[in-house]
C-alpha atoms as a PDB file:
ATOM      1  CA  UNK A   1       0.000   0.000   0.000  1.00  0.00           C
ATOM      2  CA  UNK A   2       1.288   3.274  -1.008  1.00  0.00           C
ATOM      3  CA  UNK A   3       1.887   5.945   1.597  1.00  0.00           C
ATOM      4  CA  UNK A   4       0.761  10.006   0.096  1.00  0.00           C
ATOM      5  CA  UNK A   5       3.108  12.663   0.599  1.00  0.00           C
ATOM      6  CA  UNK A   6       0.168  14.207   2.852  1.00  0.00           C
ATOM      7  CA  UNK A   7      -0.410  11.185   5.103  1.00  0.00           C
ATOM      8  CA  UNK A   8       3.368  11.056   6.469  1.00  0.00           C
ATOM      9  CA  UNK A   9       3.218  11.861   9.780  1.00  0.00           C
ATOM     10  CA  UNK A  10       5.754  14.352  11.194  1.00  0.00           C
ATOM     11  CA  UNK A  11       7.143  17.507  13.909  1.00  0.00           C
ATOM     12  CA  UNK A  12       5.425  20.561  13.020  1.00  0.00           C
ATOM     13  CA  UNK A  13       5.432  23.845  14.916  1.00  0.00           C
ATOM     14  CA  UNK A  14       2.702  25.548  16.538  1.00  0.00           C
ATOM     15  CA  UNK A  15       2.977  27.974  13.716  1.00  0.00           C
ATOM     16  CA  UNK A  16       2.611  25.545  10.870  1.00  0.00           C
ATOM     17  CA  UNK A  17      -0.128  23.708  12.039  1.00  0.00           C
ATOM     18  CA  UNK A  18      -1.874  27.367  12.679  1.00  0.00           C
ATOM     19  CA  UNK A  19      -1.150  27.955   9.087  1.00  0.00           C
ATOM     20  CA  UNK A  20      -2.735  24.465   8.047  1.00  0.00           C
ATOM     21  CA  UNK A  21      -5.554  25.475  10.194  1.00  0.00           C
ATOM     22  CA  UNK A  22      -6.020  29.269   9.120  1.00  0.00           C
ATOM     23  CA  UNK A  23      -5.575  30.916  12.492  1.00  0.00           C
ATOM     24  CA  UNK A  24      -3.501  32.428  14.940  1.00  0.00           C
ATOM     25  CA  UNK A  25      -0.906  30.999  17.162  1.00  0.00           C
ATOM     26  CA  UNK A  26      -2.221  31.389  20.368  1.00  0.00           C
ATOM     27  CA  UNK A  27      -5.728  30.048  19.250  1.00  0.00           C
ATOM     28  CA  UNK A  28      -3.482  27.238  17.941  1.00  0.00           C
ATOM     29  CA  UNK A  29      -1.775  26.793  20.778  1.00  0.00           C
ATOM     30  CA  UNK A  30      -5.323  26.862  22.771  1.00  0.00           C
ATOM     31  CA  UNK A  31      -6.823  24.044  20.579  1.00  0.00           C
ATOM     32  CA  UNK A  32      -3.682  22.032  20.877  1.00  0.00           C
ATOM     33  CA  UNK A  33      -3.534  22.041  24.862  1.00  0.00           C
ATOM     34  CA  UNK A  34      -7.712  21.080  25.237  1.00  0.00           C
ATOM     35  CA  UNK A  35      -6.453  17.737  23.257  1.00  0.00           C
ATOM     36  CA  UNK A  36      -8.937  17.892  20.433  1.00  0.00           C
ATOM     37  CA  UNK A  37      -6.668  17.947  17.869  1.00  0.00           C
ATOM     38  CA  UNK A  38      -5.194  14.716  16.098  1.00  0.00           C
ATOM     39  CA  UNK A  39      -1.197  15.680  17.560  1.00  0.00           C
ATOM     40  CA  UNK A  40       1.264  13.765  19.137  1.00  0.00           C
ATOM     41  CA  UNK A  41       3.069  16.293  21.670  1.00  0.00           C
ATOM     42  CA  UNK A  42       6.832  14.811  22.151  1.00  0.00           C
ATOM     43  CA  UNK A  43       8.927  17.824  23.574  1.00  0.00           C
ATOM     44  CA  UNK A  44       7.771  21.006  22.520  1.00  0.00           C
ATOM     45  CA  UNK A  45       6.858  19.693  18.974  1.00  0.00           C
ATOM     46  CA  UNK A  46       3.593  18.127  17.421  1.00  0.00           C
ATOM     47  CA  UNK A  47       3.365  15.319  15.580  1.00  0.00           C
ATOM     48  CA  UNK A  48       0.823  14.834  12.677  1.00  0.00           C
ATOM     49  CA  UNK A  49      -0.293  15.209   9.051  1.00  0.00           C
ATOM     50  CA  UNK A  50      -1.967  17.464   7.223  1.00  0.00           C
ATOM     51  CA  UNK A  51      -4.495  14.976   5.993  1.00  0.00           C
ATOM     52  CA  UNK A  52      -4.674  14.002   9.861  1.00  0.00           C
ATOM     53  CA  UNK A  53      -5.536  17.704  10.076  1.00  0.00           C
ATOM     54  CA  UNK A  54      -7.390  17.958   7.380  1.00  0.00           C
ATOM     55  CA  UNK A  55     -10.088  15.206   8.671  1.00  0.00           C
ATOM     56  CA  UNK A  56     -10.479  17.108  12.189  1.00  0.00           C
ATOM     57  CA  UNK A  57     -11.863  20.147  10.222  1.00  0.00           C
ATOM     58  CA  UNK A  58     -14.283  17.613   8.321  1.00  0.00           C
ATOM     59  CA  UNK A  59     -15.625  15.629  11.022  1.00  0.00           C
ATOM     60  CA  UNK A  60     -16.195  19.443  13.093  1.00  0.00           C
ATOM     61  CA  UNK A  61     -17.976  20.907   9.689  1.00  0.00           C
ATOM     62  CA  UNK A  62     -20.865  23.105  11.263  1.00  0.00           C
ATOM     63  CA  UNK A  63     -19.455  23.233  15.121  1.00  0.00           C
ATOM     64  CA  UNK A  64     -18.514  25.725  16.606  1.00  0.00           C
ATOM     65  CA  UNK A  65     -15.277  25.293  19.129  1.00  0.00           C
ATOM     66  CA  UNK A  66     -14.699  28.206  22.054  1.00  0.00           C
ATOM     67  CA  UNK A  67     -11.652  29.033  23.764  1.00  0.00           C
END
């Protein structure tokens, strides 16, 4: 089974997955410390995808999430 370029897992920054997401860094940064997010924290990086990221905004179409 072939692995897409998009589906590789790996360490982004709070700032690139707020640009994958389309908002600020300290809503990011919000959203990634409630845990709703598909991220694996090791350190002070996240691990993930943005098809992984891509599927959290899919499954929340029409919800609204406060911070």
């Amino acid at each position: 089974m072939e692995t897409k370029v998009n589906d590789t897992f790996k360490a982004y920054s709070v700032l690139e997955i707020a640009n994958m997401l389309g908002i600020g860094k300290t809503k990011t940064r919000e959203i990634l410390d409630s845990n709703i997010l598909p991220v694996t924290k090791v350190g002070r990086q996240y691990f993930t995808s943005p098809a992984a990221i891509q599927e959290f905004l899919k499954k929340n179409i029409g919800k609204e999430i406060f911070f």
